[in-house]
C-alpha atoms as a PDB file:
ATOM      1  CA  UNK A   1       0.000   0.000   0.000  1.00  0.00           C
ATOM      2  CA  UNK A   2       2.757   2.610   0.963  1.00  0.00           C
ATOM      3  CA  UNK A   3       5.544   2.716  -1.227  1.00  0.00           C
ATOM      4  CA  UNK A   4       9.318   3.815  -0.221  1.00  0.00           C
ATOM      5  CA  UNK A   5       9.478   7.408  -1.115  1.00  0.00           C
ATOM      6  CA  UNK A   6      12.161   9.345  -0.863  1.00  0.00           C
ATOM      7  CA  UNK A   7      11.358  11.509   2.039  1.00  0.00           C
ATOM      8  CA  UNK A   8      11.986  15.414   1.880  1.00  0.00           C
ATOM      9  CA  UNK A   9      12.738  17.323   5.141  1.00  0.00           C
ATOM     10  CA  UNK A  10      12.157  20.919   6.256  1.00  0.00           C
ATOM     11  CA  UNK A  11      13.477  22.275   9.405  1.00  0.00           C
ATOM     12  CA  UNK A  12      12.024  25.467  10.480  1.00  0.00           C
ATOM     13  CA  UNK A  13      13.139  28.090  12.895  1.00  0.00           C
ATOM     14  CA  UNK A  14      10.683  30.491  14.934  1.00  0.00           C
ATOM     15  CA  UNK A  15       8.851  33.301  12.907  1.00  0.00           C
ATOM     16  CA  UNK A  16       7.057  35.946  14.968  1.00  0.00           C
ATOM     17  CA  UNK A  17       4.585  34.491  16.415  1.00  0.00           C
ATOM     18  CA  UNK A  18       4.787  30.878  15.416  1.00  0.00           C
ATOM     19  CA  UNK A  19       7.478  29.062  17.414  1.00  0.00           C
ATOM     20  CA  UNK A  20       7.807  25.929  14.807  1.00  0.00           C
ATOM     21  CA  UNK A  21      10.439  23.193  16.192  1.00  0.00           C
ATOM     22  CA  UNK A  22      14.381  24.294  15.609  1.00  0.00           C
ATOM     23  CA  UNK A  23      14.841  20.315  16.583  1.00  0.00           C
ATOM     24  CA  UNK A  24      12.260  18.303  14.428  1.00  0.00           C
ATOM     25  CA  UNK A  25      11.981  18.696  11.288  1.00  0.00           C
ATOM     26  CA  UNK A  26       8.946  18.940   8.738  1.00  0.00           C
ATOM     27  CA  UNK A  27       8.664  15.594   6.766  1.00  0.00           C
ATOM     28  CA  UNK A  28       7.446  15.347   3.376  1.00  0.00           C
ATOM     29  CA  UNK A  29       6.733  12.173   1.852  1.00  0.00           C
ATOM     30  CA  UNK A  30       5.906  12.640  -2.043  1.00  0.00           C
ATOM     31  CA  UNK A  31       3.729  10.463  -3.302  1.00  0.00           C
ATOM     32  CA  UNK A  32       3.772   7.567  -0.262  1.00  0.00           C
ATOM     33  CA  UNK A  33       0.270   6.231  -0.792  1.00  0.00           C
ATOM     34  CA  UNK A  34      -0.559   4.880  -4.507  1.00  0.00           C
ATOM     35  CA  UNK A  35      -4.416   6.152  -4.615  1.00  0.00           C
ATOM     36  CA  UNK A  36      -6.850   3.786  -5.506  1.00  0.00           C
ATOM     37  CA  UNK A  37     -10.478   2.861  -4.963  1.00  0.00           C
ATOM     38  CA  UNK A  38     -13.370   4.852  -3.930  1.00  0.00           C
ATOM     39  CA  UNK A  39     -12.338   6.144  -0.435  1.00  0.00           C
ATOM     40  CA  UNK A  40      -8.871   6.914  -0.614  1.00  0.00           C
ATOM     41  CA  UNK A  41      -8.849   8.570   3.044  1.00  0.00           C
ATOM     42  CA  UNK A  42      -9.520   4.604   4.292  1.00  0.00           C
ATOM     43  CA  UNK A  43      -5.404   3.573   2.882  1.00  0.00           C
ATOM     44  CA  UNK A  44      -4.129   6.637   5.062  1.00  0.00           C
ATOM     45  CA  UNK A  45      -6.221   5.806   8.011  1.00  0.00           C
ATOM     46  CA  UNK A  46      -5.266   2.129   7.682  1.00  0.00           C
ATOM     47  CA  UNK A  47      -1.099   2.919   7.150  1.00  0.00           C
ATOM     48  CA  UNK A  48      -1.603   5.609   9.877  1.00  0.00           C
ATOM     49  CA  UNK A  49      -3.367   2.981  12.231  1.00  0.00           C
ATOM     50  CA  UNK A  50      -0.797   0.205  11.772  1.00  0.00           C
ATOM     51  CA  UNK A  51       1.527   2.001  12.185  1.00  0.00           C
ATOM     52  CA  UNK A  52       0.474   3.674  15.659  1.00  0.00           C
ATOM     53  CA  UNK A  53      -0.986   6.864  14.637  1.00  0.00           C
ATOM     54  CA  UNK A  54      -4.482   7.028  15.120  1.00  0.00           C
ATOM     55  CA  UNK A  55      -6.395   8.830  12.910  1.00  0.00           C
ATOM     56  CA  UNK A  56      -8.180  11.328  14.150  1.00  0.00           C
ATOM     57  CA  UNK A  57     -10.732  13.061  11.202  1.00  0.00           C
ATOM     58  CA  UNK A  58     -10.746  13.783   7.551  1.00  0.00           C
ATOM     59  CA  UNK A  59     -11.403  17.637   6.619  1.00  0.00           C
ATOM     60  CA  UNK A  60      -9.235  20.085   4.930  1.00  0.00           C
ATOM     61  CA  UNK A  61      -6.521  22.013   6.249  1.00  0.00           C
ATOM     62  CA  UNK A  62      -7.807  25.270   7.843  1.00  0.00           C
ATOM     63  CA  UNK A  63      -6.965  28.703   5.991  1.00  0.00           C
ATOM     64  CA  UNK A  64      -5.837  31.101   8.282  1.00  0.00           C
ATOM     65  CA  UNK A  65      -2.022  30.536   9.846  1.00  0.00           C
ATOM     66  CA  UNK A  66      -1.629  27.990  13.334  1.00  0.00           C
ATOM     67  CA  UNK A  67       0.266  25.367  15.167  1.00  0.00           C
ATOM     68  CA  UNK A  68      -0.319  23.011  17.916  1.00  0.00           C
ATOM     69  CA  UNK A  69       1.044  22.543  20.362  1.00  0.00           C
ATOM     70  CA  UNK A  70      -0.185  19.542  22.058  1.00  0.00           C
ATOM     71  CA  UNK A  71       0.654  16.984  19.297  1.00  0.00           C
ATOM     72  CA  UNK A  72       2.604  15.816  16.054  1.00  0.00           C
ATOM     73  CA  UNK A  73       0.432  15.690  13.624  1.00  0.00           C
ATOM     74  CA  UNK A  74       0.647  13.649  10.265  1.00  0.00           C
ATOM     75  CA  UNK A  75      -1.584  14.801   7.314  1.00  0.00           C
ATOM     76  CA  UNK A  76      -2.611  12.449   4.736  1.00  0.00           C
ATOM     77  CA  UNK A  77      -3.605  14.330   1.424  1.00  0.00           C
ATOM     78  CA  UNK A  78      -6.459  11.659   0.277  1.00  0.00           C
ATOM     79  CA  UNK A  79      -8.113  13.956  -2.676  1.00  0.00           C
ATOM     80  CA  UNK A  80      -7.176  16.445  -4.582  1.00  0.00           C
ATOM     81  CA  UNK A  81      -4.435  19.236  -4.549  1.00  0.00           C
ATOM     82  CA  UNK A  82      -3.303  22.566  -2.369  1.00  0.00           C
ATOM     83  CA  UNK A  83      -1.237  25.635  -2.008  1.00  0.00           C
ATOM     84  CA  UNK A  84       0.563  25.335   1.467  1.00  0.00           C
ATOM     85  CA  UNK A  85       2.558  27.634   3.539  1.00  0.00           C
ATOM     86  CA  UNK A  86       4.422  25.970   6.498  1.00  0.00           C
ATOM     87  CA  UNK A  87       6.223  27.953   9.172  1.00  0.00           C
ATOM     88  CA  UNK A  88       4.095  30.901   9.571  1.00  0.00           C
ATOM     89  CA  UNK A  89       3.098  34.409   7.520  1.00  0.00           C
ATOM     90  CA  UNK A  90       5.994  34.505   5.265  1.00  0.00           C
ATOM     91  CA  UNK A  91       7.414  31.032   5.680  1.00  0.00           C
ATOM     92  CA  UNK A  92       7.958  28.345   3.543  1.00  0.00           C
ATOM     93  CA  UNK A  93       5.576  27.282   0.212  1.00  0.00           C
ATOM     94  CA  UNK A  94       4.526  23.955  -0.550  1.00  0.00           C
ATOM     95  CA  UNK A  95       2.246  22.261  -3.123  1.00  0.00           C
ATOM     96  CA  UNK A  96       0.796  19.143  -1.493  1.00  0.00           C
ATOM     97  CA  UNK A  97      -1.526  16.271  -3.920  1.00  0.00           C
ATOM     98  CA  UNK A  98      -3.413  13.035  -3.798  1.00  0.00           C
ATOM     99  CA  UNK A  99      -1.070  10.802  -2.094  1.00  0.00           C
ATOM    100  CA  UNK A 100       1.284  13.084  -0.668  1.00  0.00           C
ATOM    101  CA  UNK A 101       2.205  12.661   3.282  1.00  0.00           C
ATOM    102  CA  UNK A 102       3.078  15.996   6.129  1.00  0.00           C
ATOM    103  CA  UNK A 103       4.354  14.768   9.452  1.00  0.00           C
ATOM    104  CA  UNK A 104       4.688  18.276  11.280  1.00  0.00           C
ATOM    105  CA  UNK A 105       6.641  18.215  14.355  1.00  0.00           C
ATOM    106  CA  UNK A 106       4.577  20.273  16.692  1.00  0.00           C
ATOM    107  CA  UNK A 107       4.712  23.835  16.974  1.00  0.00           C
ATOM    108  CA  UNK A 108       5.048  23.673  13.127  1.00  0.00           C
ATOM    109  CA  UNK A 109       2.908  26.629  11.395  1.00  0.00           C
ATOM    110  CA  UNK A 110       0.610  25.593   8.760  1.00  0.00           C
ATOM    111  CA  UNK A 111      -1.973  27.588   6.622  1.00  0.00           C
ATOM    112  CA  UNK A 112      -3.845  26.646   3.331  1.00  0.00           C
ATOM    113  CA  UNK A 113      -3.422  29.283   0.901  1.00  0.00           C
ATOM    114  CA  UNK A 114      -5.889  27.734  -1.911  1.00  0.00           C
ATOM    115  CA  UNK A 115      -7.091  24.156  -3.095  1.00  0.00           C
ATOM    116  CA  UNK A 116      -9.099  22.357  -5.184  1.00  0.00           C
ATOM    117  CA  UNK A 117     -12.687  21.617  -4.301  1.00  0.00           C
ATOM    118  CA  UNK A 118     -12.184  17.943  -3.988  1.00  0.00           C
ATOM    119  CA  UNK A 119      -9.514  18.716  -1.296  1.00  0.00           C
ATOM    120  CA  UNK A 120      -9.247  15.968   1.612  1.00  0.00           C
ATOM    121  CA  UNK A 121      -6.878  15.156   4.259  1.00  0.00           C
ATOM    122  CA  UNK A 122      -6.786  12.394   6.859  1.00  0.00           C
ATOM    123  CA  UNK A 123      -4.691  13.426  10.075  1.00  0.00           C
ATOM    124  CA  UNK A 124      -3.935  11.739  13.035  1.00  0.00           C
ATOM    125  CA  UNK A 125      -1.478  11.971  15.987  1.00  0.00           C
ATOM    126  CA  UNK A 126       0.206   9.781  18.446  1.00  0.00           C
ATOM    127  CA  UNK A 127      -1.865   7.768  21.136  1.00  0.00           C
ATOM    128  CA  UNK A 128      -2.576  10.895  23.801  1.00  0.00           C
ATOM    129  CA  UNK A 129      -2.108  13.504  21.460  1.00  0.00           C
ATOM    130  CA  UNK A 130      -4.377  16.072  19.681  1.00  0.00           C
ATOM    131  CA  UNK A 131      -4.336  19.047  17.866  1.00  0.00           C
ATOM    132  CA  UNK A 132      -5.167  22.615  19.883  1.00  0.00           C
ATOM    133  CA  UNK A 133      -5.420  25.547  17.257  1.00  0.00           C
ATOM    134  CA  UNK A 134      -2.569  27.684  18.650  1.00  0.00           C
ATOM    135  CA  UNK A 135      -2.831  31.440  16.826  1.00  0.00           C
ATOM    136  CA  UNK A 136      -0.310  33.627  18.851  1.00  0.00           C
ATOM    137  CA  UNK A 137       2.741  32.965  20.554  1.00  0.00           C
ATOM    138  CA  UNK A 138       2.972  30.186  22.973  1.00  0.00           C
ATOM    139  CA  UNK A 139       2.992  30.519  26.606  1.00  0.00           C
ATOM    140  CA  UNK A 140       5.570  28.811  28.774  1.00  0.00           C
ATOM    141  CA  UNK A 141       3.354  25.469  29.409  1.00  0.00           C
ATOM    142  CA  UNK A 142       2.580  25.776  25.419  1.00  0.00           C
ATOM    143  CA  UNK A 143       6.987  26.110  24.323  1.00  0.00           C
ATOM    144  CA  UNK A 144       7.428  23.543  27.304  1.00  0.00           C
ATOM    145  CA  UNK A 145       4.894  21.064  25.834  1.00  0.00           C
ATOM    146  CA  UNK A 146       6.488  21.523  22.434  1.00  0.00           C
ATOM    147  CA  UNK A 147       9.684  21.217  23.549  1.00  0.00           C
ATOM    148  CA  UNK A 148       9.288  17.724  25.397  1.00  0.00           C
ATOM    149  CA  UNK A 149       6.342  16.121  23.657  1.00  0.00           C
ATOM    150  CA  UNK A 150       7.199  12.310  23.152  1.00  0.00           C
ATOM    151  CA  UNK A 151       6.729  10.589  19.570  1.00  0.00           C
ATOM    152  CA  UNK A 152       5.824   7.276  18.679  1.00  0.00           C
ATOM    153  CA  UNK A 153       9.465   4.965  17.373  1.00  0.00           C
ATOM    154  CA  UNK A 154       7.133   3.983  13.916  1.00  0.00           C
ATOM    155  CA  UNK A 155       7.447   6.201  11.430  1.00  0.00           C
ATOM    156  CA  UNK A 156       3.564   7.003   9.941  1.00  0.00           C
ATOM    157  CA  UNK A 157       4.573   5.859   6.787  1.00  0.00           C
ATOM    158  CA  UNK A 158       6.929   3.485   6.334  1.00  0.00           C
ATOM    159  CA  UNK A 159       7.365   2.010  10.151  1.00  0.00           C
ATOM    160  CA  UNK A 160      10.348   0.942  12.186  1.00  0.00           C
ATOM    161  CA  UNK A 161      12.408   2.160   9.640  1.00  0.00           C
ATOM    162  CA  UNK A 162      11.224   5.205   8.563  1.00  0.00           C
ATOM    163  CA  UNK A 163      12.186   8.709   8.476  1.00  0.00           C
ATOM    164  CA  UNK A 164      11.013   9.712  12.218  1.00  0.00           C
ATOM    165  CA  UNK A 165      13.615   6.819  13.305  1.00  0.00           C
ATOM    166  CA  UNK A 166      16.112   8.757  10.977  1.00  0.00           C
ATOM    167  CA  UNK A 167      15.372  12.387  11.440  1.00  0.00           C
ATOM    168  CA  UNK A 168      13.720  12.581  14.992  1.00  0.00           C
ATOM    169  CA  UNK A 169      16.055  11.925  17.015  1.00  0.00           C
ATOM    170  CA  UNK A 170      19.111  14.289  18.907  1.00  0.00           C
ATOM    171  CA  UNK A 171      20.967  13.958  21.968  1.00  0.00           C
ATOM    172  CA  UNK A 172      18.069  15.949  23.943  1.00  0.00           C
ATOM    173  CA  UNK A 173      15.405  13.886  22.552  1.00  0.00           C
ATOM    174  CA  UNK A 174      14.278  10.413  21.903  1.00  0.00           C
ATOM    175  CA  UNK A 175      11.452   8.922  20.571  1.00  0.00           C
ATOM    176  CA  UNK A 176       9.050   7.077  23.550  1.00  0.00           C
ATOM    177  CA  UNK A 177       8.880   2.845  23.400  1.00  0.00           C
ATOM    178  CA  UNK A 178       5.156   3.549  22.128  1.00  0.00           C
ATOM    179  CA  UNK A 179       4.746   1.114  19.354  1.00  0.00           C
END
């Protein structure tokens, strides 16, 4: 179902407002699921599931700049096609399609600047997590929980072996033994 993209990373520093993560980087995986069938959301929230990211809803991605703060959050583009910006006003554009894959560290900024009407996106987060709309600069608690917030060892995508194993990891952080 997934294939082995070649995975494309992003790191992102603060920008005004939106504190992004200096230590995790964005993860882009171009074209991971083959699309196929009538509901193509059900082969994200299946790879998400099995591989311990519960999905959590399918919608769009919202259109006005935000981050959370209280979970990683992988986004599953199931239909269609969008204009992204990542990293806050100003940051970093990004054109996302059927069977493309975001795993934003949290704290990452995210906005949708224009998309098709067919647009549709699966996300999910690791067990415990969710996603608070965050629109200003974080408090203490907020950097804190940012800062510290655990992540699963299986990549969304492609597992064990995948690019959170590769990319998500630094001397300060590791990932939890959550499967």
């Amino acid at each position: 179902m997934a294939s082995s993209p070649s995975t494309q990373t992003l790191l992102l520093e603060p920008n005004a407002w939106v504190p992004n993560n200096p230590h995790l980087p964005v993860l882009i995986y171009p074209k991971a699921i083959a699309i196929r069938g009538s509901d193509p959301g059900a082969l994200f929230e299946k790879t998400f599931k099995a591989n311990g990211w519960p999905p959590q809803w399918r919608y769009g991605i919202y259109d006005f700049h935000h981050y959370h703060s209280e979970g990683h959050e992988v986004l599953g583009i199931a239909r269609g096609h969008a204009h992204l910006m990542l990293g806050g006003p100003g940051g970093h554009e990004l054109e996302v399609r059927a069977g493309d894959v975001l795993l934003l560290p949290a704290g990452t900024g995210h906005c949708n600047l224009g998309s098709s009407d067919d647009f549709l996106v699966v996300g999910a987060y690791p067990p415990g997590q969710h996603a608070d709309i965050c629109r200003e600069a974080p408090s203490v608690a907020q950097q804190k929980s940012i800062d510290t917030l655990p992540f699963p060892q299986r990549d969304p995508v492609q597992s064990e072996d995948g690019a959170v194993g590769q990319y998500w990891v630094s001397p300060e952080r590791s990932p939890s033994t959550e499967p």
